[in-house]
C-alpha atoms as a PDB file:
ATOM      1  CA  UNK A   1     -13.461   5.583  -1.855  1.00  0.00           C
ATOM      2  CA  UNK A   2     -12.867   2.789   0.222  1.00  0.00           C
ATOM      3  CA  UNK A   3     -13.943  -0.920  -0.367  1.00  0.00           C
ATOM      4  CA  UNK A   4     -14.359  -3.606   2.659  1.00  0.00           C
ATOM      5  CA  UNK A   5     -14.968  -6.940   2.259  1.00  0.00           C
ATOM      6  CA  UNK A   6     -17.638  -9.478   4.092  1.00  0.00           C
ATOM      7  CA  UNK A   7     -15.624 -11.439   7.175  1.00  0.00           C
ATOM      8  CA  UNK A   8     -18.231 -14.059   6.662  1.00  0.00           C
ATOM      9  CA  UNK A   9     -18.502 -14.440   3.394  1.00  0.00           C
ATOM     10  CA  UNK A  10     -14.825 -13.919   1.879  1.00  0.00           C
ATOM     11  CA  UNK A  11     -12.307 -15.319   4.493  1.00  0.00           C
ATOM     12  CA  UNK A  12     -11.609 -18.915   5.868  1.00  0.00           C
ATOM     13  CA  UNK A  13     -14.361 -20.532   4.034  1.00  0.00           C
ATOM     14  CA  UNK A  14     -12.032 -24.007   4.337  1.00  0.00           C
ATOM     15  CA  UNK A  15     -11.898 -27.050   1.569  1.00  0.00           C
ATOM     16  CA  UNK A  16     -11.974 -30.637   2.671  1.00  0.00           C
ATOM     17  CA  UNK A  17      -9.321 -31.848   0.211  1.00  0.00           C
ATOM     18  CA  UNK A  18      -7.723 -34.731   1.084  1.00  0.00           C
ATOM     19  CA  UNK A  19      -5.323 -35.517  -2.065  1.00  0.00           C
ATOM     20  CA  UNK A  20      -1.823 -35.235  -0.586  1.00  0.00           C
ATOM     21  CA  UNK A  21       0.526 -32.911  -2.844  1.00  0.00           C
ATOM     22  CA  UNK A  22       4.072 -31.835  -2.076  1.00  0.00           C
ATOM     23  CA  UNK A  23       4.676 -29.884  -4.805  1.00  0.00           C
ATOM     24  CA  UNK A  24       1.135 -27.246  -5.204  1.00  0.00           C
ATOM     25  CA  UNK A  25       1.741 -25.007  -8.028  1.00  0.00           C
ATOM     26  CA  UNK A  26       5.655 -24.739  -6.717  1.00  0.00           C
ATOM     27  CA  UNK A  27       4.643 -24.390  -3.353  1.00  0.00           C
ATOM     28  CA  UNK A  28       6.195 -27.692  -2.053  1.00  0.00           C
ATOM     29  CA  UNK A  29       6.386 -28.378   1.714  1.00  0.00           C
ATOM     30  CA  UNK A  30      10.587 -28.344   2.061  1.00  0.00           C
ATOM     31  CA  UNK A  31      10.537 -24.724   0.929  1.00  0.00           C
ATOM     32  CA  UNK A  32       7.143 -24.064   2.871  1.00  0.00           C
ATOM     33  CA  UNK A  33       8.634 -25.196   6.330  1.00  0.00           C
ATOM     34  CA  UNK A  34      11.471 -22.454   5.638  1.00  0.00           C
ATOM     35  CA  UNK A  35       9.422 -19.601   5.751  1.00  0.00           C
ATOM     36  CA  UNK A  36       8.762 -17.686   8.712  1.00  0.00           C
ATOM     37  CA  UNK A  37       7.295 -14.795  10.039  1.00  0.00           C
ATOM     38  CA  UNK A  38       7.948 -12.185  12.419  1.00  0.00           C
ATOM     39  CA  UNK A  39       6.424  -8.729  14.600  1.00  0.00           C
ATOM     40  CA  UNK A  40       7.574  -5.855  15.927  1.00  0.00           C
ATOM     41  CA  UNK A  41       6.232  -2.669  17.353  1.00  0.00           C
ATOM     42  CA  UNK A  42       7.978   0.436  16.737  1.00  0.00           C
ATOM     43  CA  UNK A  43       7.766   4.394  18.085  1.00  0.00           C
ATOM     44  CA  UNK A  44       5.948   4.927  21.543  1.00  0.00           C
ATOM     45  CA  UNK A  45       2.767   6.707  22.735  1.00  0.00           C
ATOM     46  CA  UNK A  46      -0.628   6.419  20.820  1.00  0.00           C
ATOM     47  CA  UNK A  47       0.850   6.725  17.905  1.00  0.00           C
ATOM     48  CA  UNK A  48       2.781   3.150  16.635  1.00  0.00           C
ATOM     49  CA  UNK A  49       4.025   1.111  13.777  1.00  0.00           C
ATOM     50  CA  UNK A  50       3.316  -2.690  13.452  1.00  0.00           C
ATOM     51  CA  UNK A  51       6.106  -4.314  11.762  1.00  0.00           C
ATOM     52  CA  UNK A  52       5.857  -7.572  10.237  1.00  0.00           C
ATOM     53  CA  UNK A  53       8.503  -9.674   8.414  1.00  0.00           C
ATOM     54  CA  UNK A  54       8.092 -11.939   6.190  1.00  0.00           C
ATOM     55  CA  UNK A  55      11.367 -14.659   5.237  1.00  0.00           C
ATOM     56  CA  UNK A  56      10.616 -16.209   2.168  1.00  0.00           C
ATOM     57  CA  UNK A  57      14.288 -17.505   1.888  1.00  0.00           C
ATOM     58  CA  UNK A  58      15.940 -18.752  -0.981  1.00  0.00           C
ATOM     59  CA  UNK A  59      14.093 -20.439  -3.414  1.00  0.00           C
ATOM     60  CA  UNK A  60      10.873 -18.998  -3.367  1.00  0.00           C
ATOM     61  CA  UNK A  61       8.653 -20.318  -6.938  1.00  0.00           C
ATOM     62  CA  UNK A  62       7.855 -17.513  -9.418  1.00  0.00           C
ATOM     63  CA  UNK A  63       4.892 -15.132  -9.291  1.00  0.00           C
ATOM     64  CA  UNK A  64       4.511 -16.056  -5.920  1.00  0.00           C
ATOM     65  CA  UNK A  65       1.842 -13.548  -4.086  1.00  0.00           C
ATOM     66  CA  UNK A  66       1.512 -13.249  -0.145  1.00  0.00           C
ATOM     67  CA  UNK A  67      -0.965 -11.836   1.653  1.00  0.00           C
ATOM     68  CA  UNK A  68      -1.254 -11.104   5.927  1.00  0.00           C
ATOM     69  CA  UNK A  69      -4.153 -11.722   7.661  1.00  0.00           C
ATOM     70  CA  UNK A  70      -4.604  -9.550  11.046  1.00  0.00           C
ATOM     71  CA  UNK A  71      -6.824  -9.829  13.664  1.00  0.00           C
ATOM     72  CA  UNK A  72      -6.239  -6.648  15.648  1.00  0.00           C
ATOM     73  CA  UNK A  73      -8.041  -5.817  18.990  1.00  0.00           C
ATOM     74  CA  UNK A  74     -10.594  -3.184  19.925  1.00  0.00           C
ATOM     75  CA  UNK A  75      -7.772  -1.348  21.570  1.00  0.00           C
ATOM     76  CA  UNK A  76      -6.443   0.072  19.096  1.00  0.00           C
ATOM     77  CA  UNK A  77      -7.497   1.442  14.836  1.00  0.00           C
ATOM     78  CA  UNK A  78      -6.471   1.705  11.884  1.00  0.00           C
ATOM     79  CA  UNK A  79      -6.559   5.207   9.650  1.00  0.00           C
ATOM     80  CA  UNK A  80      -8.381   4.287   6.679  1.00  0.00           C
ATOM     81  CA  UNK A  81      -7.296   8.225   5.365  1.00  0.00           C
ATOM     82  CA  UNK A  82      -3.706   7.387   6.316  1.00  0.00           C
ATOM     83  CA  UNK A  83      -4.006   4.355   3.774  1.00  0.00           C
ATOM     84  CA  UNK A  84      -5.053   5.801   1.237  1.00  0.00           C
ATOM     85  CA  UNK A  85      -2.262   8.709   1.518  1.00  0.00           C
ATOM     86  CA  UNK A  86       0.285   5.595   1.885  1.00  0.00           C
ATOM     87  CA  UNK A  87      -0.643   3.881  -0.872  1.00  0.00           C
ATOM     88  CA  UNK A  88      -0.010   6.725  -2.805  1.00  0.00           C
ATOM     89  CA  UNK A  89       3.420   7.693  -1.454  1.00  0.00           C
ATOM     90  CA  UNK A  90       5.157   3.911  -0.565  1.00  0.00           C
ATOM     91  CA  UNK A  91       2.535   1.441  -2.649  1.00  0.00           C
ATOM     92  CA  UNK A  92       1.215  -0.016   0.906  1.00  0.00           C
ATOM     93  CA  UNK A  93      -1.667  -2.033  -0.167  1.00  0.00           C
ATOM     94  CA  UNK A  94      -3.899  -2.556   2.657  1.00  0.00           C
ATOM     95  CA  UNK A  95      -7.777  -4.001   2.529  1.00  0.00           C
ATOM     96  CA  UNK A  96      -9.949  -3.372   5.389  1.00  0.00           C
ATOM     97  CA  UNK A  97     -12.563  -5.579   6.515  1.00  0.00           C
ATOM     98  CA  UNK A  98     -14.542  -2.813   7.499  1.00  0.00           C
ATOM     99  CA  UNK A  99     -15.375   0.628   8.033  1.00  0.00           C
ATOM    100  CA  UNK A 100     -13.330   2.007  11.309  1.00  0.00           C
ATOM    101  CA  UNK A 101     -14.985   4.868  13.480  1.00  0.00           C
ATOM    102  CA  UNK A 102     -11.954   6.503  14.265  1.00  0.00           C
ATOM    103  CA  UNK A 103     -13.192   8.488  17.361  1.00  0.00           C
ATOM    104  CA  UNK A 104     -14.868   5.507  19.251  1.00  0.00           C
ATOM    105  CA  UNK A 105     -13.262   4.464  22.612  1.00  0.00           C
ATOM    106  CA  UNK A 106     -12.038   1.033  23.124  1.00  0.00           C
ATOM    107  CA  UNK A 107     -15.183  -0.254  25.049  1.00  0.00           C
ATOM    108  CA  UNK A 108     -17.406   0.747  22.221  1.00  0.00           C
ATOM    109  CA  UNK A 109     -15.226  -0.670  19.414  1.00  0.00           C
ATOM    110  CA  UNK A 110     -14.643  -4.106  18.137  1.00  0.00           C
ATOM    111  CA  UNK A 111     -11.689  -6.519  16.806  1.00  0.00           C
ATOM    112  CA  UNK A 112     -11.256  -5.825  12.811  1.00  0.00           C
ATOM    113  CA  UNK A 113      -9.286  -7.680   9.941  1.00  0.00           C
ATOM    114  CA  UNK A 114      -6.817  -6.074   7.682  1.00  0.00           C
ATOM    115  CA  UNK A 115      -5.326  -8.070   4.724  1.00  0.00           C
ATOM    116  CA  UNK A 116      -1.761  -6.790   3.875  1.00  0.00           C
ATOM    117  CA  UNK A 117      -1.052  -7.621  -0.154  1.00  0.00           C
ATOM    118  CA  UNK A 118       2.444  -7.861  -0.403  1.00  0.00           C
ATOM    119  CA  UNK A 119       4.706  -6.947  -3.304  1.00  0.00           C
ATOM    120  CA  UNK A 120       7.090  -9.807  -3.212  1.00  0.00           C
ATOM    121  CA  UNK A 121      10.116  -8.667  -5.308  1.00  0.00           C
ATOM    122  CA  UNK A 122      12.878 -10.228  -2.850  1.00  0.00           C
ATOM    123  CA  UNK A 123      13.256 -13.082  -0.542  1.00  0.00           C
ATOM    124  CA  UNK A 124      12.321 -10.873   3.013  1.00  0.00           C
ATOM    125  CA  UNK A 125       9.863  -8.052   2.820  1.00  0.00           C
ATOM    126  CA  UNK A 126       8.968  -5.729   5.801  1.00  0.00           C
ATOM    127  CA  UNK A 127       5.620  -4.354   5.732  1.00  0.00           C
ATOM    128  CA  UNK A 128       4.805  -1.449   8.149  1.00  0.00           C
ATOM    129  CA  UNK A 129       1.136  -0.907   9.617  1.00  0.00           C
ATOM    130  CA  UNK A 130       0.646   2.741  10.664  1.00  0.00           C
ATOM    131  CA  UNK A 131      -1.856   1.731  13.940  1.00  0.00           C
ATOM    132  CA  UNK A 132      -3.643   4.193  16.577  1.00  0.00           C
ATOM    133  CA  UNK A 133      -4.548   3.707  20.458  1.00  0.00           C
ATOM    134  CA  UNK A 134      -8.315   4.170  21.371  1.00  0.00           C
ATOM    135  CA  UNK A 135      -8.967   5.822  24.378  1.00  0.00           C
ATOM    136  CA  UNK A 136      -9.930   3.788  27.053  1.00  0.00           C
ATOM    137  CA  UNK A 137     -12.197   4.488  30.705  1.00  0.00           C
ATOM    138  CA  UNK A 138     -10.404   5.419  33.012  1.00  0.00           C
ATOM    139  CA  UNK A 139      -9.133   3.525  35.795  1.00  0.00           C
ATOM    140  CA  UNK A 140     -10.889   3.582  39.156  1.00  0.00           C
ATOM    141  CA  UNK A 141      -7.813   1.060  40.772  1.00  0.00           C
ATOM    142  CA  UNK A 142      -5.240   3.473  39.950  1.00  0.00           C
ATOM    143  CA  UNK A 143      -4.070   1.407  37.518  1.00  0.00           C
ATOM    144  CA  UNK A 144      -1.795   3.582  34.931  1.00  0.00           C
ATOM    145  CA  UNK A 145      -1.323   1.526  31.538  1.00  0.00           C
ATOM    146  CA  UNK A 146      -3.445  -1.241  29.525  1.00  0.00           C
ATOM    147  CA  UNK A 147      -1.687  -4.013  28.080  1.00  0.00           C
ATOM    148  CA  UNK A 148      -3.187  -4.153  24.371  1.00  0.00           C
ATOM    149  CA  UNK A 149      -1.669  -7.233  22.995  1.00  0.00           C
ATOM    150  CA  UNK A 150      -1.415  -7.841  19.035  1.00  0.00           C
ATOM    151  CA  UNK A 151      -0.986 -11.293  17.894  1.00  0.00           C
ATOM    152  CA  UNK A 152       1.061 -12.569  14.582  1.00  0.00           C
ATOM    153  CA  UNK A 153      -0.924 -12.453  11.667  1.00  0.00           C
ATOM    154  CA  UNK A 154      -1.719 -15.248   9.171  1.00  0.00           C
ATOM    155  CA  UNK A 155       0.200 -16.081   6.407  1.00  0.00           C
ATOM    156  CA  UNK A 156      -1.720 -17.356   2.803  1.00  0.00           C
ATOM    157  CA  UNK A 157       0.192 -17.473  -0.375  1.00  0.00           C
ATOM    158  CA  UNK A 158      -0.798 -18.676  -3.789  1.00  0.00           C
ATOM    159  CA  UNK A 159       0.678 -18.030  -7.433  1.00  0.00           C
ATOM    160  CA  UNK A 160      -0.252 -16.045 -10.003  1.00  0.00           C
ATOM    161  CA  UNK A 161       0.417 -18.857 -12.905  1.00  0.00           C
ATOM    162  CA  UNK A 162      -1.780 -21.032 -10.461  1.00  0.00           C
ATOM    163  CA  UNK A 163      -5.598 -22.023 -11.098  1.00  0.00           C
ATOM    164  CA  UNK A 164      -6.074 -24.576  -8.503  1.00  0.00           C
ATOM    165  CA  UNK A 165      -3.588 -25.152  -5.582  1.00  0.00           C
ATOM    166  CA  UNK A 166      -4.151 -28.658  -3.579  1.00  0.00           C
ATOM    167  CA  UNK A 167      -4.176 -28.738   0.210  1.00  0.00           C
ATOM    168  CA  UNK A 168      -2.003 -30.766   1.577  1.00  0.00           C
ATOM    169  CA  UNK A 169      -1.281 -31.566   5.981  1.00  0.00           C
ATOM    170  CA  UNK A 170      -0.636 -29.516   8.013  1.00  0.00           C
ATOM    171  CA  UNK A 171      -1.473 -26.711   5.302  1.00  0.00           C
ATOM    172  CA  UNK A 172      -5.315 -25.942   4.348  1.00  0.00           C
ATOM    173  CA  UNK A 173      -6.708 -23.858   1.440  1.00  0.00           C
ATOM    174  CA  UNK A 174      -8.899 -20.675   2.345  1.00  0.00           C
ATOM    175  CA  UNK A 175     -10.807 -18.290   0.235  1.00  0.00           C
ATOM    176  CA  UNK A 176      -9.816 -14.187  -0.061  1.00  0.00           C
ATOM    177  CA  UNK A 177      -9.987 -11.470  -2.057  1.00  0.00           C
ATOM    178  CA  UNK A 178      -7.427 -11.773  -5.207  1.00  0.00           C
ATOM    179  CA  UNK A 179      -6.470  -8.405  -5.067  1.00  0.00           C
ATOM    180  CA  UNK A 180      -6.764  -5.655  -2.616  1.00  0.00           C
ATOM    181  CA  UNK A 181      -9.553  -4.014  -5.139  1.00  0.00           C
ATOM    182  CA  UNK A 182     -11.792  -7.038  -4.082  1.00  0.00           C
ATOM    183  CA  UNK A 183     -12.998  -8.049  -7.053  1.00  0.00           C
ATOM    184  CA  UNK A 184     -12.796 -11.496  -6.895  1.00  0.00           C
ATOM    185  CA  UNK A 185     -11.808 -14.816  -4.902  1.00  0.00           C
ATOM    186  CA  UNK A 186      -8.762 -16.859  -5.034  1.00  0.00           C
ATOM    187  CA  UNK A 187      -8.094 -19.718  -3.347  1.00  0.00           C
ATOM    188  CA  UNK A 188      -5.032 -19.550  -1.189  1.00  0.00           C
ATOM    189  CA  UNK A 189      -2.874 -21.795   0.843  1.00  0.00           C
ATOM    190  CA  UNK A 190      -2.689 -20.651   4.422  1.00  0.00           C
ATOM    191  CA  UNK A 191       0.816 -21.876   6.517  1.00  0.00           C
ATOM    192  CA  UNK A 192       0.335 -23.562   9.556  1.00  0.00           C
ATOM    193  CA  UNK A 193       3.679 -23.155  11.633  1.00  0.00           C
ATOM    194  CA  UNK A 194       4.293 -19.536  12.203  1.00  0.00           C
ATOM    195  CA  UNK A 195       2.824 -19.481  15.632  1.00  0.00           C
ATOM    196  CA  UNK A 196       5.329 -19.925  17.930  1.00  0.00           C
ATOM    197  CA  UNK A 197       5.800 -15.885  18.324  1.00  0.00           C
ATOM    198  CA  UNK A 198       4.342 -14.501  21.203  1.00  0.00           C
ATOM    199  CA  UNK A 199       1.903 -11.710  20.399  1.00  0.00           C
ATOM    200  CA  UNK A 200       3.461  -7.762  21.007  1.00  0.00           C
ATOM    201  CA  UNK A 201       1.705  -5.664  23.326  1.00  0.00           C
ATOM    202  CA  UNK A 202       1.390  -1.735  23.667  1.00  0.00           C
ATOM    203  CA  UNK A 203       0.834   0.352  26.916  1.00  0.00           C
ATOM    204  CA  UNK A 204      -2.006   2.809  26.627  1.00  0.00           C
ATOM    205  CA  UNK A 205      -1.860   5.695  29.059  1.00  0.00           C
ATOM    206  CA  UNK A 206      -5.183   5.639  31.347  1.00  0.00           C
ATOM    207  CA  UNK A 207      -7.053   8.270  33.052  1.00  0.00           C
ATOM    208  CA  UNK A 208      -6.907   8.423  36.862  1.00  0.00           C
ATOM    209  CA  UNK A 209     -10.727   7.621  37.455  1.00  0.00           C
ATOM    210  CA  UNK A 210     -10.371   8.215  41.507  1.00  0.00           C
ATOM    211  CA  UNK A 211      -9.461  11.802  40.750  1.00  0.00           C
ATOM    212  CA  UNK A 212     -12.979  12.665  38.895  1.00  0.00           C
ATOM    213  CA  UNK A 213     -14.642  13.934  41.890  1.00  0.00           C
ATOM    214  CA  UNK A 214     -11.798  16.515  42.798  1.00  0.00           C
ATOM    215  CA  UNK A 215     -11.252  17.781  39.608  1.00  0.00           C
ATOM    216  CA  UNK A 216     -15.331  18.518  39.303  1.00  0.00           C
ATOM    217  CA  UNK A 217     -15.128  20.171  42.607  1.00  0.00           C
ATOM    218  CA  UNK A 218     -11.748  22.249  41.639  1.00  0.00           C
ATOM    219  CA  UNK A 219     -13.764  23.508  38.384  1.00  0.00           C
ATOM    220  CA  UNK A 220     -16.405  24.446  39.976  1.00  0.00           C
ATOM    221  CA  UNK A 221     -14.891  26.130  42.290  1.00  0.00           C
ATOM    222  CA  UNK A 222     -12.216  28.035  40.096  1.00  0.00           C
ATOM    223  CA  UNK A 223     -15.818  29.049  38.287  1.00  0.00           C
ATOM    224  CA  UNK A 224     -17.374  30.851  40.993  1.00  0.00           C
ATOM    225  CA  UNK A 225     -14.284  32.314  41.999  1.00  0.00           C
ATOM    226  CA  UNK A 226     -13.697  34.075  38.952  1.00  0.00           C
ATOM    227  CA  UNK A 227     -17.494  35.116  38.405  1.00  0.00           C
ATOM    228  CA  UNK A 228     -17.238  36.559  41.853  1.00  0.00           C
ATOM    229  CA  UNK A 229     -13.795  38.927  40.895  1.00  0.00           C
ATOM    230  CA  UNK A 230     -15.258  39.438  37.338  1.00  0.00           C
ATOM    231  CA  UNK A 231     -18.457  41.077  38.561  1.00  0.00           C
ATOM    232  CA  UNK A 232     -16.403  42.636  41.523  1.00  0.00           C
ATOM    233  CA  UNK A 233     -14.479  44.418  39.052  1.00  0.00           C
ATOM    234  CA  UNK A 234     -17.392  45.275  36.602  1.00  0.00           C
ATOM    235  CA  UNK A 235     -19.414  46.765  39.937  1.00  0.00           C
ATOM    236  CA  UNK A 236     -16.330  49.168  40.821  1.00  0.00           C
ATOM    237  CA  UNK A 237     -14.620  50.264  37.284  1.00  0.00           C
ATOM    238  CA  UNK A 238     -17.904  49.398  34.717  1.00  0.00           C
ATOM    239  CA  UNK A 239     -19.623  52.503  33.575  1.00  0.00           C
ATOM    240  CA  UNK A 240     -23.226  52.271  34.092  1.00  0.00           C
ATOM    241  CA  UNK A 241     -25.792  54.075  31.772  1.00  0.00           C
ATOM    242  CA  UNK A 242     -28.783  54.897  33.781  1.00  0.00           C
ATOM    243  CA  UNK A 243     -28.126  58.794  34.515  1.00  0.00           C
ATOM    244  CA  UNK A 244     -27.520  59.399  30.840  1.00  0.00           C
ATOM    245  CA  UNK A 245     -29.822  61.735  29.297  1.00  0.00           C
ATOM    246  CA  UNK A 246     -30.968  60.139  26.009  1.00  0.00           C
ATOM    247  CA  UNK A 247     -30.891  62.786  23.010  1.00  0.00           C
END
């Protein structure tokens, strides 16, 4: 059983807060401006991993609890079977914002969230994203590869020993599931200055649209050709039955 959560209703629902506090819950602003985030894509073909980083650095308060936001395109999906199998086998806790058709091409398929929950038991933590390439139409220009570009994900922390954080410039609080069982909301403090990465991209092969036409034409073609020899053959070696006296 899988269990999504409502874009609308559960994330970036904002609070106008305008007390000023360095120091949220142990979240102050010297140790936030240290922490940083990076992405990588790893393996080739349809079949990738999206690495993300996460440097909390030294100094990071206690029951501290992070969470990634993604966006991810239409281009590509995410395996919601694959999850579950992780989660089992490495403790990857992953919530999806919703269902995923996993055979729709990319021109039928939307952008999705995913929320990441990370286990923070050390100052950098690496989480990998097992992610998929749709299919996509083929290419009438002769053009061989899409560019499917991912872009960093968001980064909202809170604390567990926390029952109200503060906003404070240039960070803003945002509502999300506590827990990836979505149960309930916590308020959580997204960071502001992680941007500056350029989003990753992935090459998807394309199909050679110009060569539709010929390819019909060789089928058909090879078709008749072989129903020709086929009943050739079954008019000059087949054994026929009408002569045979019936008993």
């Amino acid at each position: 059983m899988f269990v999504f959560f409502s874009t609308c209703t559960v994330y970036l629902v904002l609070f106008g807060s305008t007390q000023a506090d360095e120091n949220s819950c142990g979240l102050s602003m010297t140790w936030l401006e240290t922490v940083s985030v990076t992405m990588d894509v790893s393996k080739n073909g349809f079949h990738r991993d999206l690495v993300t980083t996460v440097d909390f650095g030294p100094g990071f308060p206690d029951g501290l609890e992070a969470l990634l936001v993604h966006r991810l395109p239409s281009g590509i999906y995410i395996d919601q079977y694959q999850l579950a199998s992780l989660k089992e086998d490495t403790g990857l806790q992953v919530l999806l914002g919703s269902a995923v058709d996993l055979e729709a091409p990319a021109h039928t398929s939307e952008e999705f969230l995913v929320l990441v929950y990370l286990a923070l038991d050390q100052g950098i933590l690496k989480a990998t994203l097992p992610i998929h390439g749709r299919y996509h139409k083929p290419s009438l220009a002769g053009k061989r590869f899409e560019l499917v570009e991912i872009k960093l994900p968001k980064l909202i922390l809170r604390t567990d020993t926390c029952t109200q954080l503060i906003s404070f410039p240039p960070y803003k609080m945002v509502d999300a599931p506590c827990t990836v069982h979505n149960l309930s909301i916590c308020q959580w403090l997204e960071i502001q200055h992680l941007q500056e990465q350029d989003p990753v991209s992935l090459e998807i092969p394309l199909g050679d649209g110009s060569l539709v036409e010929p390819v019909c034409a060789g089928t058909l073609l090879v078709t008749l050709l072989c129903c020709v020899i086929l009943s050739r053959s079954i008019w000059m070696h087949g054994v026929f039955l009408d002569n045979v006296i019936p008993i």
